[in-house]
N, C-alpha and C. Protein backbone atom coordinates (compact mmCIF):
# COMPACT_ATOMS: atom_id res chain seq x y z
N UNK A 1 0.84 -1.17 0.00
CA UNK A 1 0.00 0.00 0.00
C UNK A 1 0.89 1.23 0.00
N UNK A 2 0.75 2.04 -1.02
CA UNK A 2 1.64 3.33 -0.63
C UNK A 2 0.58 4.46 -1.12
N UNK A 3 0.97 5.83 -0.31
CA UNK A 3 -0.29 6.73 -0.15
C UNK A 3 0.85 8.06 0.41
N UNK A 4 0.45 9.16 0.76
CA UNK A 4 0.50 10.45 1.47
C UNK A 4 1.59 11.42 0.03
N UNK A 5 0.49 11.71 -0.58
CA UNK A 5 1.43 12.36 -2.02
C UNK A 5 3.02 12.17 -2.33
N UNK A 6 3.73 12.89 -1.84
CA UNK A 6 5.10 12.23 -2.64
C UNK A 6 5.90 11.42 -1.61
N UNK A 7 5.30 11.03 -0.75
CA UNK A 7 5.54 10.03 0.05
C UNK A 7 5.27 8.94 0.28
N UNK A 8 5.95 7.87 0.27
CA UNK A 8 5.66 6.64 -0.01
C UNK A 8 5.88 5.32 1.28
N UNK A 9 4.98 4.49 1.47
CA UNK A 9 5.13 3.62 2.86
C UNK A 9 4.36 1.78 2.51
N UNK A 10 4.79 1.00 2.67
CA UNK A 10 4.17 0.15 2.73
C UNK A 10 4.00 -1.18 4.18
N UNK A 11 2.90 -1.37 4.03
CA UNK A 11 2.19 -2.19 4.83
C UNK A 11 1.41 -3.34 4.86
N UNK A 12 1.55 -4.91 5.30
CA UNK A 12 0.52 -5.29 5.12
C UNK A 12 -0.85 -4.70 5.56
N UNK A 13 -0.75 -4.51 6.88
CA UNK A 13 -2.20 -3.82 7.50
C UNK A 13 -2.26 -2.30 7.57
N UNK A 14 -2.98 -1.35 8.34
CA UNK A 14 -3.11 -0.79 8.16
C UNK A 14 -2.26 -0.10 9.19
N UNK A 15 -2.08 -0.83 10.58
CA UNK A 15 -1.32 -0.28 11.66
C UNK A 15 0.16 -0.45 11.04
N UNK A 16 0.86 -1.41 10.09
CA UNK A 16 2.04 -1.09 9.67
C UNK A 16 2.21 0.08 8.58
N UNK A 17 1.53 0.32 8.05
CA UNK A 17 1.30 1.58 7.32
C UNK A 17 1.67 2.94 7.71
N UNK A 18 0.55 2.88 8.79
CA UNK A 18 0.59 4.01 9.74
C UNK A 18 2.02 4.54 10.43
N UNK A 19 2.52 3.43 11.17
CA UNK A 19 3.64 3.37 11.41
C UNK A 19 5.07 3.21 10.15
N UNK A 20 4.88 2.97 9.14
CA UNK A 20 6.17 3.33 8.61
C UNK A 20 6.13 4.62 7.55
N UNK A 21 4.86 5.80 7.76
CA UNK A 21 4.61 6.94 7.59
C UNK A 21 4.68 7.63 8.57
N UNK A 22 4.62 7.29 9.82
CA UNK A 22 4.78 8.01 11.07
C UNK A 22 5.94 9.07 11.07
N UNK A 23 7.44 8.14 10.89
CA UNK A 23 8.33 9.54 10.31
C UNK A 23 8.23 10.75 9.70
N UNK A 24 7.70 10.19 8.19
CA UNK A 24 7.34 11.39 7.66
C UNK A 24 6.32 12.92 8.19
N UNK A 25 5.08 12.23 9.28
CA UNK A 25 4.00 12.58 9.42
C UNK A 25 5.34 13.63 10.98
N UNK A 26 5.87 12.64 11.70
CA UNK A 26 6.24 14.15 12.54
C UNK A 26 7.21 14.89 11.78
N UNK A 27 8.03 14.69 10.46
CA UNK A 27 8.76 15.75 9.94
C UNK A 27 7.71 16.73 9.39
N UNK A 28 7.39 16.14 8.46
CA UNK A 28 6.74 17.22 7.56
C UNK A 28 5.33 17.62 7.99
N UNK A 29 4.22 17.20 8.82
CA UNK A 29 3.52 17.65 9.75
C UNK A 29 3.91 17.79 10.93
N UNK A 30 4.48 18.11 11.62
CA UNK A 30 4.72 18.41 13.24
C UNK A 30 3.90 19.69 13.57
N UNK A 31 3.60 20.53 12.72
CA UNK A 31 2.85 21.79 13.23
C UNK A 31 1.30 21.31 13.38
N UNK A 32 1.07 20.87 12.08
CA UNK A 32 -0.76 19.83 12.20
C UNK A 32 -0.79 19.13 13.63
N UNK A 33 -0.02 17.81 14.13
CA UNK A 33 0.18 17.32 15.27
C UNK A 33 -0.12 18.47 16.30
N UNK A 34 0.87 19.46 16.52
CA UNK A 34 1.31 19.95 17.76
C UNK A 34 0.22 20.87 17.91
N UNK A 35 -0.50 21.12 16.98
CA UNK A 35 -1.64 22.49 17.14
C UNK A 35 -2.73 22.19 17.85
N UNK A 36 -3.01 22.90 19.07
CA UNK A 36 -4.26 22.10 19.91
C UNK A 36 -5.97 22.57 19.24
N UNK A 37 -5.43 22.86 18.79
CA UNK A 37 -7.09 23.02 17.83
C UNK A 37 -7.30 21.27 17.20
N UNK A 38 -6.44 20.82 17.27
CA UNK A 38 -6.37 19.20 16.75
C UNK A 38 -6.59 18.34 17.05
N UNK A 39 -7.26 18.28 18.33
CA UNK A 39 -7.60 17.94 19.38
C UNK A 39 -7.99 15.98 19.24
N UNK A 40 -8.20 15.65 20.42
CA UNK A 40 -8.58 13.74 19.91
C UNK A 40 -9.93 13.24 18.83
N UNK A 41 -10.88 14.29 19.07
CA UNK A 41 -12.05 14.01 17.67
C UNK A 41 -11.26 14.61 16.51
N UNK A 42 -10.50 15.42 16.79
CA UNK A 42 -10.03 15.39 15.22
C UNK A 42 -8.99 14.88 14.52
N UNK A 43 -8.21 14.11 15.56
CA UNK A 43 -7.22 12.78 15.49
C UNK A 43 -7.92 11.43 15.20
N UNK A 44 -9.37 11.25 15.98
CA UNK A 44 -9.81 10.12 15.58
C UNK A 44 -10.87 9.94 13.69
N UNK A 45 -11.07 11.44 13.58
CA UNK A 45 -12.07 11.71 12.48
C UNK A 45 -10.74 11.62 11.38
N UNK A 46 -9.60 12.20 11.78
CA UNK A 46 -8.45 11.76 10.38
C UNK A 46 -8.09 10.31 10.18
N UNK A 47 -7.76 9.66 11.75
CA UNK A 47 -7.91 8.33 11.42
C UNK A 47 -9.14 7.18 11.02
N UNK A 48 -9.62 7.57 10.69
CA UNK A 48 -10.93 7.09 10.02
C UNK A 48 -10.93 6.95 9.01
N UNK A 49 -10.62 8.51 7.97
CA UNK A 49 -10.53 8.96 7.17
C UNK A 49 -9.44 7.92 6.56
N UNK A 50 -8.37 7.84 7.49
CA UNK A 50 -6.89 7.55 6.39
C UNK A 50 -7.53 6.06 6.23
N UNK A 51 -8.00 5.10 7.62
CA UNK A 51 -7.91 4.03 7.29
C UNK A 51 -9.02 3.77 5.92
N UNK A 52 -10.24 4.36 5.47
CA UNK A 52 -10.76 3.86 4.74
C UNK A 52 -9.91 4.00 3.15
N UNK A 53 -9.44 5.65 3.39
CA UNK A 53 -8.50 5.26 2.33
C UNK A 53 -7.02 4.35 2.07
N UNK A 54 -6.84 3.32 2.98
CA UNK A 54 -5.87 2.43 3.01
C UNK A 54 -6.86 1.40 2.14
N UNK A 55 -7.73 1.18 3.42
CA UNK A 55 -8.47 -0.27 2.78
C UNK A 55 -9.29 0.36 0.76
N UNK A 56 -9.30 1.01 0.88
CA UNK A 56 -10.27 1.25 -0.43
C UNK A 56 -8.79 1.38 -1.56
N UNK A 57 -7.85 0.93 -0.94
CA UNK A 57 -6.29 0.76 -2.43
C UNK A 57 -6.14 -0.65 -2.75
């Protein structure tokens, strides 16, 4: 599975995915992360989001 525009990760599932994009996600997002407007519904509403677009590749 590879996904996040010019970044590339693969996974069988979806939690290895996650995790071998995780790097990228605190380099090049660390401000998205760290911003408290970001709060856990909107951590859980992105992960939602990403996993359906994992499973739907």
């Amino acid at each position: 599975m590879i996904y996040s525009s010019s970044t590339t990760a693969e996974g069988e599932t979806f939690e290895e995915w996650m995790k071998a994009l995780m790097p990228h996600y605190m380099e090049a997002h660390a401000d998205v992360i760290k911003d408290p407007k970001n709060g856990k519904e909107e951590q859980m509403k992105w992960m939602v989001d990403n996993k359906a677009r994992f499973e739907a590749a």
